[in-house]
N, C-alpha and C. Protein backbone atom coordinates (compact mmCIF):
# COMPACT_ATOMS: atom_id res chain seq x y z
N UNK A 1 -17.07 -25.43 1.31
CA UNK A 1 -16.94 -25.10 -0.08
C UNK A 1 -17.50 -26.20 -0.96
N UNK A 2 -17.16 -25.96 -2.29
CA UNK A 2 -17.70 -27.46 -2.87
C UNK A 2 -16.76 -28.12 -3.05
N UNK A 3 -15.66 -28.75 -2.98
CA UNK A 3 -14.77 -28.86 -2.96
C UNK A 3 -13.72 -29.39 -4.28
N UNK A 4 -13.97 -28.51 -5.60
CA UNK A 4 -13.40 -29.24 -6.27
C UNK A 4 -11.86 -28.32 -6.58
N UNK A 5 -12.00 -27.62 -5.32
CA UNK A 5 -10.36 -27.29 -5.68
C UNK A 5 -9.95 -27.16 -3.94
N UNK A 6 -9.73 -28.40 -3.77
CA UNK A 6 -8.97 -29.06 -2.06
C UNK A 6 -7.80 -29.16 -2.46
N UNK A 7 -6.86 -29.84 -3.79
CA UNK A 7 -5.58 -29.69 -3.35
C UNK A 7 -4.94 -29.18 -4.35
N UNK A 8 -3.74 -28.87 -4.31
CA UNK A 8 -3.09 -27.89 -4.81
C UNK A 8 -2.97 -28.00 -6.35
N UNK A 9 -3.15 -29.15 -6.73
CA UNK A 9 -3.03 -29.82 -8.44
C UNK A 9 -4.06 -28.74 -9.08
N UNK A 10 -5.27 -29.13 -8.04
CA UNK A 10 -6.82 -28.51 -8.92
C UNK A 10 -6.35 -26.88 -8.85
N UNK A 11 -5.40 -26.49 -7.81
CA UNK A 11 -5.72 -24.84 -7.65
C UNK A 11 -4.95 -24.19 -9.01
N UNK A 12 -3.43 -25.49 -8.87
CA UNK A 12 -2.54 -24.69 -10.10
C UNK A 12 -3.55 -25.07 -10.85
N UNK A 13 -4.10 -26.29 -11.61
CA UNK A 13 -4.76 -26.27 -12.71
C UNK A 13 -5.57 -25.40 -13.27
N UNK A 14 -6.37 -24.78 -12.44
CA UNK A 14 -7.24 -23.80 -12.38
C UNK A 14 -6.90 -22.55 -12.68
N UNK A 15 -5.99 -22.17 -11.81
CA UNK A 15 -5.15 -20.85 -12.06
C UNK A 15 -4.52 -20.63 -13.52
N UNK A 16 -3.83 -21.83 -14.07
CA UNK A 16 -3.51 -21.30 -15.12
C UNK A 16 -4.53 -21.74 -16.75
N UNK A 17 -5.54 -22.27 -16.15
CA UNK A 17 -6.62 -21.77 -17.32
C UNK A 17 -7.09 -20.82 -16.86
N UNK A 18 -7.36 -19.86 -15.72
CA UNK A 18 -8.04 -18.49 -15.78
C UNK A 18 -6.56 -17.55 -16.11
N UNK A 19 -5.48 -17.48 -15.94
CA UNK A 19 -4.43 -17.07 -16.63
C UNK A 19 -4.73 -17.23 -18.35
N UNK A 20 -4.74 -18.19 -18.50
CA UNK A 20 -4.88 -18.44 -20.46
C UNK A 20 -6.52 -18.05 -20.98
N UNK A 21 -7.22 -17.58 -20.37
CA UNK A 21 -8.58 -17.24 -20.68
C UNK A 21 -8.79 -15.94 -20.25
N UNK A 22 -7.51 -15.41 -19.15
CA UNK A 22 -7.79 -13.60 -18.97
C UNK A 22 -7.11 -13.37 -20.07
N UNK A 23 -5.84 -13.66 -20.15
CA UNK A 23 -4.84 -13.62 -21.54
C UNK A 23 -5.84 -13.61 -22.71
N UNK A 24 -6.79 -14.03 -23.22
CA UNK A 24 -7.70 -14.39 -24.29
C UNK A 24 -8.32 -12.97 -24.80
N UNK A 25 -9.41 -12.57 -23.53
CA UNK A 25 -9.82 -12.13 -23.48
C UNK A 25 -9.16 -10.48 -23.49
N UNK A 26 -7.65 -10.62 -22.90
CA UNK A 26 -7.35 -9.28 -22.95
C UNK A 26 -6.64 -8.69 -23.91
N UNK A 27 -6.32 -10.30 -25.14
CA UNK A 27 -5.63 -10.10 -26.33
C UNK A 27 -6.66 -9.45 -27.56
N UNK A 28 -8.24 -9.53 -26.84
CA UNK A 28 -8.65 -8.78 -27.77
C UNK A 28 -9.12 -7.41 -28.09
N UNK A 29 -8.24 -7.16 -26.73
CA UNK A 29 -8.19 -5.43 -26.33
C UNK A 29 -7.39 -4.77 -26.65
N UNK A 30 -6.50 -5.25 -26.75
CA UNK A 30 -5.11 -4.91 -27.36
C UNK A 30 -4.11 -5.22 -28.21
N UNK A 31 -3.50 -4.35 -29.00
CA UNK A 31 -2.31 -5.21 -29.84
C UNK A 31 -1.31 -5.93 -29.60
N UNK A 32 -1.16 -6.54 -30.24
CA UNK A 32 0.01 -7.52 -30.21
C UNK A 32 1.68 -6.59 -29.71
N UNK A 33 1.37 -5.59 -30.85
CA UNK A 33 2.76 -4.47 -30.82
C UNK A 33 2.65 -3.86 -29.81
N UNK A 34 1.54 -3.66 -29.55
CA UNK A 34 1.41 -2.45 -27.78
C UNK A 34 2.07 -2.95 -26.91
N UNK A 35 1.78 -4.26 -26.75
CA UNK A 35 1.95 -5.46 -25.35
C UNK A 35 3.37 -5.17 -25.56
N UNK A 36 4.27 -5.35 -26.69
CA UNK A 36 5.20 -5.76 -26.96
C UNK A 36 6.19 -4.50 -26.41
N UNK A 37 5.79 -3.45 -27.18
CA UNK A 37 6.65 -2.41 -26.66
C UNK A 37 6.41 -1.92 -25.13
N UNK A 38 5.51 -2.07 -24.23
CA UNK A 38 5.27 -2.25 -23.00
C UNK A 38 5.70 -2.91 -22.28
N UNK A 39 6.24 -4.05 -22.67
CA UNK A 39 6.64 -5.57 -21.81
C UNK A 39 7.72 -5.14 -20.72
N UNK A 40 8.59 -4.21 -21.66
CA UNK A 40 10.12 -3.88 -20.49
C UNK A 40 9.56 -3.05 -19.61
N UNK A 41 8.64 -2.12 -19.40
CA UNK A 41 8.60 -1.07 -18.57
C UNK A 41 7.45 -2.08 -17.35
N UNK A 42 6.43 -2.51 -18.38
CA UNK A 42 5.65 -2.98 -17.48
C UNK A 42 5.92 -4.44 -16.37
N UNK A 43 7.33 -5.18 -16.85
CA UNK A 43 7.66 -6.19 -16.23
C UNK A 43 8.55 -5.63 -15.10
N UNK A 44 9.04 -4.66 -15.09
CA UNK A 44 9.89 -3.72 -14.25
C UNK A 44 8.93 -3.36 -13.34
N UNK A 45 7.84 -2.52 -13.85
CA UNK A 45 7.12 -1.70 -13.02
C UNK A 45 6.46 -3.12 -11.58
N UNK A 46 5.95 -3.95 -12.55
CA UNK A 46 5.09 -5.61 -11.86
C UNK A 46 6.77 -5.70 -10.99
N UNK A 47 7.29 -6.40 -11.40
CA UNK A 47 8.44 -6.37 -10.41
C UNK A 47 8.66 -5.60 -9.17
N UNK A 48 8.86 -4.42 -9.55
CA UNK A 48 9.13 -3.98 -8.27
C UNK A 48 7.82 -3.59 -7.23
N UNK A 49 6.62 -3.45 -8.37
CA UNK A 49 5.32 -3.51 -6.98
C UNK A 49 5.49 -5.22 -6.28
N UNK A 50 5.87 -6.45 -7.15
CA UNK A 50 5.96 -7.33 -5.78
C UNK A 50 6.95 -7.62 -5.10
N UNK A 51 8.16 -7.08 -5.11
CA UNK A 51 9.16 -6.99 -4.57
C UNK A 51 8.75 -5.66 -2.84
N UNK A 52 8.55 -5.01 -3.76
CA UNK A 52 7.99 -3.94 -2.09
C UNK A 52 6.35 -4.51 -1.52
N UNK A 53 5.98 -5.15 -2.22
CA UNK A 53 4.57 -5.89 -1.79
C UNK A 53 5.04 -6.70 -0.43
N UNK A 54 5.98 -7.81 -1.05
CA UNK A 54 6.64 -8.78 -0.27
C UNK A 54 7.60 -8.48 0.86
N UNK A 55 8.11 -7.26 0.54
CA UNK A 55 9.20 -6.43 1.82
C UNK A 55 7.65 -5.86 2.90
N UNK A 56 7.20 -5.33 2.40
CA UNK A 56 5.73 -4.88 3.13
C UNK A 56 4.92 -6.32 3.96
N UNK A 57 5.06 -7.12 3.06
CA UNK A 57 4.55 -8.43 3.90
C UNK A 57 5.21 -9.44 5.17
N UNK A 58 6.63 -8.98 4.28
CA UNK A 58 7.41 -9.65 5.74
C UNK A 58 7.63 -8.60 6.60
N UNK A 59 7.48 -7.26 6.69
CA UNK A 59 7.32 -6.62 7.67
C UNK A 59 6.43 -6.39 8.42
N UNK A 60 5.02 -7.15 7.92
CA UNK A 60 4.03 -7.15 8.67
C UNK A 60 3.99 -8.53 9.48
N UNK A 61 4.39 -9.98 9.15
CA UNK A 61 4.52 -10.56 9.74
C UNK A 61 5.89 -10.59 10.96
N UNK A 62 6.49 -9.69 10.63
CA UNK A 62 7.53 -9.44 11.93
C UNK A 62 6.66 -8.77 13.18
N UNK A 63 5.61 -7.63 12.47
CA UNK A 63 5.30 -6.54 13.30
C UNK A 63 4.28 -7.47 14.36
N UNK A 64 3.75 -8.74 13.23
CA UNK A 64 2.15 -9.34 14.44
C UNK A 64 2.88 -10.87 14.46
N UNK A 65 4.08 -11.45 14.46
CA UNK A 65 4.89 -12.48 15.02
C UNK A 65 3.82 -13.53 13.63
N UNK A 66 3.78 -13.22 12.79
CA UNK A 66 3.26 -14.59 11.70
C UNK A 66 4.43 -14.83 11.33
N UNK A 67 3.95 -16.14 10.74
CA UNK A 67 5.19 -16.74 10.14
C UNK A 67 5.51 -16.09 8.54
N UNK A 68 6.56 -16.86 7.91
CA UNK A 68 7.37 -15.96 6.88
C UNK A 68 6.42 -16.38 5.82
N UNK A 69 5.81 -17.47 5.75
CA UNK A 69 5.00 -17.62 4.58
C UNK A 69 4.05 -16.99 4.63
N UNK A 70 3.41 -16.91 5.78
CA UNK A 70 2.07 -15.62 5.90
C UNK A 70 2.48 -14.18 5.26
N UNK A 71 3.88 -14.04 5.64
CA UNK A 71 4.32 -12.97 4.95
C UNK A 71 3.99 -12.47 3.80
N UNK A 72 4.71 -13.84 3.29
CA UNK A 72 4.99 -13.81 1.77
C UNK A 72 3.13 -13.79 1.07
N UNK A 73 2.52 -14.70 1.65
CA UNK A 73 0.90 -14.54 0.93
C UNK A 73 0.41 -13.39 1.46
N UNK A 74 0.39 -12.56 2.60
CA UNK A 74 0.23 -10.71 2.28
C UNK A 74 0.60 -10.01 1.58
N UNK A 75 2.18 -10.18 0.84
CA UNK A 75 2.35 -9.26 -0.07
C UNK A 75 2.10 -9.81 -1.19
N UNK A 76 1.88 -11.18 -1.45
CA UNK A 76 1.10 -11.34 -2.85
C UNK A 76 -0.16 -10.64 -3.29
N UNK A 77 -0.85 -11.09 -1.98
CA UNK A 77 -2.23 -10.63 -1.87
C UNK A 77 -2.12 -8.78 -2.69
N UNK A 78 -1.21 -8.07 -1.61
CA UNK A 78 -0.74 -6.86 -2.05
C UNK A 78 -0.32 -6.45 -3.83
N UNK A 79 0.51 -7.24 -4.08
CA UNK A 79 0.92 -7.04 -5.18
C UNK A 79 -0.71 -6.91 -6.47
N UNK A 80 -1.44 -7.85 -6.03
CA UNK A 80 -2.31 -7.89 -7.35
C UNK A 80 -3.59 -6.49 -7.22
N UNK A 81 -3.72 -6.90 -9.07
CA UNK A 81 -5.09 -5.66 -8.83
C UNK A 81 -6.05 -6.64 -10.17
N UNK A 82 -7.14 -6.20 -9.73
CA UNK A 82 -8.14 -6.23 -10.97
C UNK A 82 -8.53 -5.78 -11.96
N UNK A 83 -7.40 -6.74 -13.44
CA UNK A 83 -7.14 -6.37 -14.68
C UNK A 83 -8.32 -5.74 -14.84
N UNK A 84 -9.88 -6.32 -14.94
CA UNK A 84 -10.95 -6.23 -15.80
C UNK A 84 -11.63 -4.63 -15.19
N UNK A 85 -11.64 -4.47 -13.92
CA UNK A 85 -11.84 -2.85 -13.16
C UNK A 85 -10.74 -1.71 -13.81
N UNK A 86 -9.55 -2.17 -13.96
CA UNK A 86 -8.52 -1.48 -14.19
C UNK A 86 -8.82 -0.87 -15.64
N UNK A 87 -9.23 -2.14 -16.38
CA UNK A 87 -9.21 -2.24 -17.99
C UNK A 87 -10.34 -1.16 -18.41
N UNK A 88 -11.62 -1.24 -17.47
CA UNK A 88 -12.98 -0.58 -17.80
C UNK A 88 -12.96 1.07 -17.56
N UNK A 89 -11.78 1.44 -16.02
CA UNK A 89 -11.99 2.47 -15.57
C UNK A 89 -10.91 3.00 -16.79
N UNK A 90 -9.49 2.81 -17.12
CA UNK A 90 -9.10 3.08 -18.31
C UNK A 90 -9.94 3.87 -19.59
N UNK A 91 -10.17 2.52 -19.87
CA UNK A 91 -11.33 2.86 -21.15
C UNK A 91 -12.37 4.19 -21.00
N UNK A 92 -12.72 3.93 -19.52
CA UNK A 92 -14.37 4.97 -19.52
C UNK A 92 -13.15 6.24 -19.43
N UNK A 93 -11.89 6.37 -19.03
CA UNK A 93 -11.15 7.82 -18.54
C UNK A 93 -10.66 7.90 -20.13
N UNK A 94 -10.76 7.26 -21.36
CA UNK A 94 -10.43 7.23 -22.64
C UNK A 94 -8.88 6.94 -22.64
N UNK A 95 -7.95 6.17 -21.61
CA UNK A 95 -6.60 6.34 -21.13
C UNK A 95 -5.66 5.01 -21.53
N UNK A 96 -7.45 4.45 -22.24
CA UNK A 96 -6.72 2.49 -22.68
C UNK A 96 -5.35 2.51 -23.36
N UNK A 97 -5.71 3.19 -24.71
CA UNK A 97 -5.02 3.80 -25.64
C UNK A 97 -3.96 4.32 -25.48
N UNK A 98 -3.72 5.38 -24.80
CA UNK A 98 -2.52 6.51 -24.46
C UNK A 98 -1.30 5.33 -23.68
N UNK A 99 -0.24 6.19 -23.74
CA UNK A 99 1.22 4.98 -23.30
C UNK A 99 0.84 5.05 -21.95
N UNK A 100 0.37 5.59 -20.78
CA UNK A 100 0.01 5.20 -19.53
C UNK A 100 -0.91 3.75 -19.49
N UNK A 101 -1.85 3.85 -20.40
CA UNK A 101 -2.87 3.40 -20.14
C UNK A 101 -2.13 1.85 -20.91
N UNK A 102 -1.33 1.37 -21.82
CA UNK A 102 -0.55 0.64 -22.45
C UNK A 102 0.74 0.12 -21.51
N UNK A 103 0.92 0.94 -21.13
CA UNK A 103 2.22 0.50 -19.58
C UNK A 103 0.85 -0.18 -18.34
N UNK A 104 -0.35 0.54 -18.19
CA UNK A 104 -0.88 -0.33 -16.83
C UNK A 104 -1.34 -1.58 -17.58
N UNK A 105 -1.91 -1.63 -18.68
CA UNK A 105 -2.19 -3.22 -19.04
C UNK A 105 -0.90 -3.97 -19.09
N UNK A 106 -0.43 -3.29 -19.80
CA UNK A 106 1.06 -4.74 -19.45
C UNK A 106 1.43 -5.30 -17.97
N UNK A 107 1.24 -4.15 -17.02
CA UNK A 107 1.61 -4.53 -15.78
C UNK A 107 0.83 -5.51 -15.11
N UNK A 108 -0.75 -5.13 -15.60
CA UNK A 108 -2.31 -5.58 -15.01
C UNK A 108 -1.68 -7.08 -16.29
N UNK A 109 -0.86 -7.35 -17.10
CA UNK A 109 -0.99 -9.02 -18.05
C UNK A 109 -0.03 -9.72 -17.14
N UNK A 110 1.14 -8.51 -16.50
CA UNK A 110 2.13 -9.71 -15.84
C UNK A 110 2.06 -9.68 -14.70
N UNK A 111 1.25 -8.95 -13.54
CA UNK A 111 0.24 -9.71 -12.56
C UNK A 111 -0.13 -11.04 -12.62
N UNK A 112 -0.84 -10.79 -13.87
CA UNK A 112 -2.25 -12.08 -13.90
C UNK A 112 -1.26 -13.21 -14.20
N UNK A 113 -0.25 -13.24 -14.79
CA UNK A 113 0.76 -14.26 -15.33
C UNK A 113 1.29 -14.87 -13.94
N UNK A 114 1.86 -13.94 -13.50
CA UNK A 114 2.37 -14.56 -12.15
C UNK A 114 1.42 -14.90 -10.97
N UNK A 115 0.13 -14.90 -11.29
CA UNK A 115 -0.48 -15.87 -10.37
C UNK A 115 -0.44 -17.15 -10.23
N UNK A 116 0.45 -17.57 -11.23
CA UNK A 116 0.52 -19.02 -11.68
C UNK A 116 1.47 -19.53 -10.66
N UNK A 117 2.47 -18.59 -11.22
CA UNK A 117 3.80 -19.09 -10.02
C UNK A 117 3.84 -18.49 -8.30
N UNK A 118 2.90 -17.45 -8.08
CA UNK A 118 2.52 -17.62 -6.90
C UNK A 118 1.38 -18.48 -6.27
N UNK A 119 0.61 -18.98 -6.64
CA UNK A 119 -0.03 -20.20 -6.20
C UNK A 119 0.75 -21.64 -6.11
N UNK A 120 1.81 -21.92 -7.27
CA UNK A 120 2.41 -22.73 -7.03
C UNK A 120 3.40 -22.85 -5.56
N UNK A 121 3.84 -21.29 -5.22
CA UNK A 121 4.99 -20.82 -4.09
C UNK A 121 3.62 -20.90 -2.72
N UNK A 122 2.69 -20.12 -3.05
CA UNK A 122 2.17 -20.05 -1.80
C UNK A 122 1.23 -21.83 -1.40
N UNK A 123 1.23 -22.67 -2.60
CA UNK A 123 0.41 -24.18 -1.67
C UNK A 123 1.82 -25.05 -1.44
N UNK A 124 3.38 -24.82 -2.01
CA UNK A 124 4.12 -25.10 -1.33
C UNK A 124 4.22 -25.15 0.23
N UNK A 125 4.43 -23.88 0.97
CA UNK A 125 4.15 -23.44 1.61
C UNK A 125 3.91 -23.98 2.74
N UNK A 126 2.11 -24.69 2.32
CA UNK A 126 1.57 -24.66 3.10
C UNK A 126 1.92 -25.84 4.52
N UNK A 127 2.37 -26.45 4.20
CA UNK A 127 2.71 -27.64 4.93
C UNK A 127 4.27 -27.81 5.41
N UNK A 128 4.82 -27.07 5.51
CA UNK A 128 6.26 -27.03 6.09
C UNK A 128 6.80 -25.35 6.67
N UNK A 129 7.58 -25.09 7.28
CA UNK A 129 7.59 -23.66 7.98
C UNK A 129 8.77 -24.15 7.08
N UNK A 130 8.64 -22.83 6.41
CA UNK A 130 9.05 -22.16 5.12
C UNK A 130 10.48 -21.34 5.74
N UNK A 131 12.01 -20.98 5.46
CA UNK A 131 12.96 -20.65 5.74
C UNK A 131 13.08 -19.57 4.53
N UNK A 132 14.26 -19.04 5.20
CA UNK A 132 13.77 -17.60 3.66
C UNK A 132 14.81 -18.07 2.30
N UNK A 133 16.00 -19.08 2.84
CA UNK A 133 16.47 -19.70 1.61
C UNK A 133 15.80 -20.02 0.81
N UNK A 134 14.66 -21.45 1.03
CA UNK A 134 13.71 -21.76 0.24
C UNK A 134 12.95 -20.79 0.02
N UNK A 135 12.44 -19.65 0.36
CA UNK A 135 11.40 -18.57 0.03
C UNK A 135 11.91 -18.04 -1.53
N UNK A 136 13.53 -17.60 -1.02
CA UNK A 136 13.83 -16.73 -1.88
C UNK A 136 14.34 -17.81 -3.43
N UNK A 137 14.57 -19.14 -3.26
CA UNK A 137 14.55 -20.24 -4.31
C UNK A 137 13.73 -20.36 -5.23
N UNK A 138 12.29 -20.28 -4.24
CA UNK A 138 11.13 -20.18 -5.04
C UNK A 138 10.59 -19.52 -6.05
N UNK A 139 10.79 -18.21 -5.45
CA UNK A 139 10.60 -16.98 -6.14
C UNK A 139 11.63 -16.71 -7.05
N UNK A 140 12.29 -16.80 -6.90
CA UNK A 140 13.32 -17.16 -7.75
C UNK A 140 13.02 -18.31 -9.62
N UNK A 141 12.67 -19.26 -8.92
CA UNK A 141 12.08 -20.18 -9.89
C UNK A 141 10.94 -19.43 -10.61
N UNK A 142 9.96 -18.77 -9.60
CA UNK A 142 8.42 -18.63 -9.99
C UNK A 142 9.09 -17.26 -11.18
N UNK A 143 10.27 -16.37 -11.02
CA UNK A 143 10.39 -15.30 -11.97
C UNK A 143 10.93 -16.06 -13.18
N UNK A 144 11.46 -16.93 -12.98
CA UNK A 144 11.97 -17.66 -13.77
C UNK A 144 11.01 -18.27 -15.07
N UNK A 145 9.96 -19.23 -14.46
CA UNK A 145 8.77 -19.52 -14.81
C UNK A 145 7.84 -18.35 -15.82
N UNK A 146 7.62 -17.41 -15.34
CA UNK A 146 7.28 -16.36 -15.86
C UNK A 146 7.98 -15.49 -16.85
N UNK A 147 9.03 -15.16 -16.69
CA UNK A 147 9.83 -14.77 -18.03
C UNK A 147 9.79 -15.89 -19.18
N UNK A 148 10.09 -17.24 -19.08
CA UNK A 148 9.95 -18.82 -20.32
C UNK A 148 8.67 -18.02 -20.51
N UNK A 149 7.12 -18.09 -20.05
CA UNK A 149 6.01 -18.04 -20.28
C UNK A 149 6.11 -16.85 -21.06
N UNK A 150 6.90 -15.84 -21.15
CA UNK A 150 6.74 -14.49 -21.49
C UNK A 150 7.21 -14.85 -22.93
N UNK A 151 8.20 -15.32 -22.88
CA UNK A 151 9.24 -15.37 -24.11
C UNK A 151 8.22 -16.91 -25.22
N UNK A 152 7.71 -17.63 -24.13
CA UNK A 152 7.32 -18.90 -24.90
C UNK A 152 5.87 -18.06 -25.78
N UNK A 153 4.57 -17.18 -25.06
CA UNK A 153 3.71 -16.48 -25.53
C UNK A 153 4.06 -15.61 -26.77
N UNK A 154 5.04 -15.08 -26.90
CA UNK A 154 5.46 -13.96 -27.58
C UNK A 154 6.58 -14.34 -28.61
N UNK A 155 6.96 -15.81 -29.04
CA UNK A 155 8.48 -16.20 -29.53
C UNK A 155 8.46 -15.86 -31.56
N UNK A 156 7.14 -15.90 -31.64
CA UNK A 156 7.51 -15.56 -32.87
C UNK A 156 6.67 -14.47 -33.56
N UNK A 157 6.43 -13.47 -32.69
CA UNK A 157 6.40 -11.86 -32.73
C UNK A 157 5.04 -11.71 -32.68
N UNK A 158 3.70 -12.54 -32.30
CA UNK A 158 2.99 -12.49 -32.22
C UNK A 158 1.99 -13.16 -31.03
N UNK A 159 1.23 -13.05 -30.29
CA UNK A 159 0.76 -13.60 -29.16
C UNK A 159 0.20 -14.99 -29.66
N UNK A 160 0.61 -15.88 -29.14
CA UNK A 160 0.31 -17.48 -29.45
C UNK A 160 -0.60 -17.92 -28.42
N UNK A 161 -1.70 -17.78 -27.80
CA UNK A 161 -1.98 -18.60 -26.93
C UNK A 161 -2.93 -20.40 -27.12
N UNK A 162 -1.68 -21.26 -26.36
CA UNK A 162 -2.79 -22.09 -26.71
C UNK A 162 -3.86 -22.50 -26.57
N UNK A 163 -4.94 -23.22 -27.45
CA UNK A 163 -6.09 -23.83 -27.20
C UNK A 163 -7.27 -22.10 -27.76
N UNK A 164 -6.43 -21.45 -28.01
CA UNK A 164 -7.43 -19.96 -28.20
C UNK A 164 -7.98 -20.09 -29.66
């Protein structure tokens, strides 16, 4: 590779400026109020696709003997989709607009949000065989992480992002 993202500092760093620059870019697709009235259905909906992502992942590492963190980075892997494909095929089906199409972007914003805190969980990870106490700590933290980010973006009724 070239190597300017070898350890985990550069990956979070990275991750969460392409987090604050998809955020940018997708704040100018949408309203402020849309996001807003979307947030509950679509943080539910993101929820429980990585919650069965991650039940799906540790059942696949049971089924081929990987370990639990391999698990856990299959159903991450699982959980995500591609806001900007999602965003275009929307649009071209005219569906951006309509409350479907307003529930999948919120879901496709708190994806992209929680890549932050799954990169942080999955380069944990990498260097210690992972127990499901600490698994479930993590994740734990990383929802944690992500709701502050939700509430810190959104605190005074309008999308704040910094450096935008």
């Amino acid at each position: 590779g070239l190597g300017f993202i070898s350890t985990s500092d550069n990956v979070t760093a990275l991750a969460e400026m392409g987090v604050l620059v998809l955020l940018f870019f997708i704040g100018t697709e949408i309203s402020l109020r849309a996001f807003v009235l979307s947030l509950r259905p679509a943080v539910i909906v993101a929820g429980g696709q990585l919650a069965v992502s991650l039940l799906i992942g540790w059942v696949v590492s049971l089924l081929t003997h990987a370990s639990l963190a391999e698990g856990v980075v299959i159903g991450f892997i699982m959980a995500l989709s591609s806001t900007v494909v999602a965003m275009k095929m929307l649009d071209d089906m005219g569906e951006l607009r309509g409350s479907a199409g307003k529930i999948t972007v919120g879901v496709l914003i708190a994806q992209d949000i929680a890549v932050v805190p799954m990169l942080i969980l999955t380069s944990s990870l990498g260097g210690e065989t992972a127990d499901v106490t600490t698994i479930i700590l993590k994740i734990a933290f990383a929802i944690l992480f992500l709701g502050a980010l939700l509430w810190w973006l959104t605190r005074k009724g309008k999308l704040m992002l910094p450096f935008a």
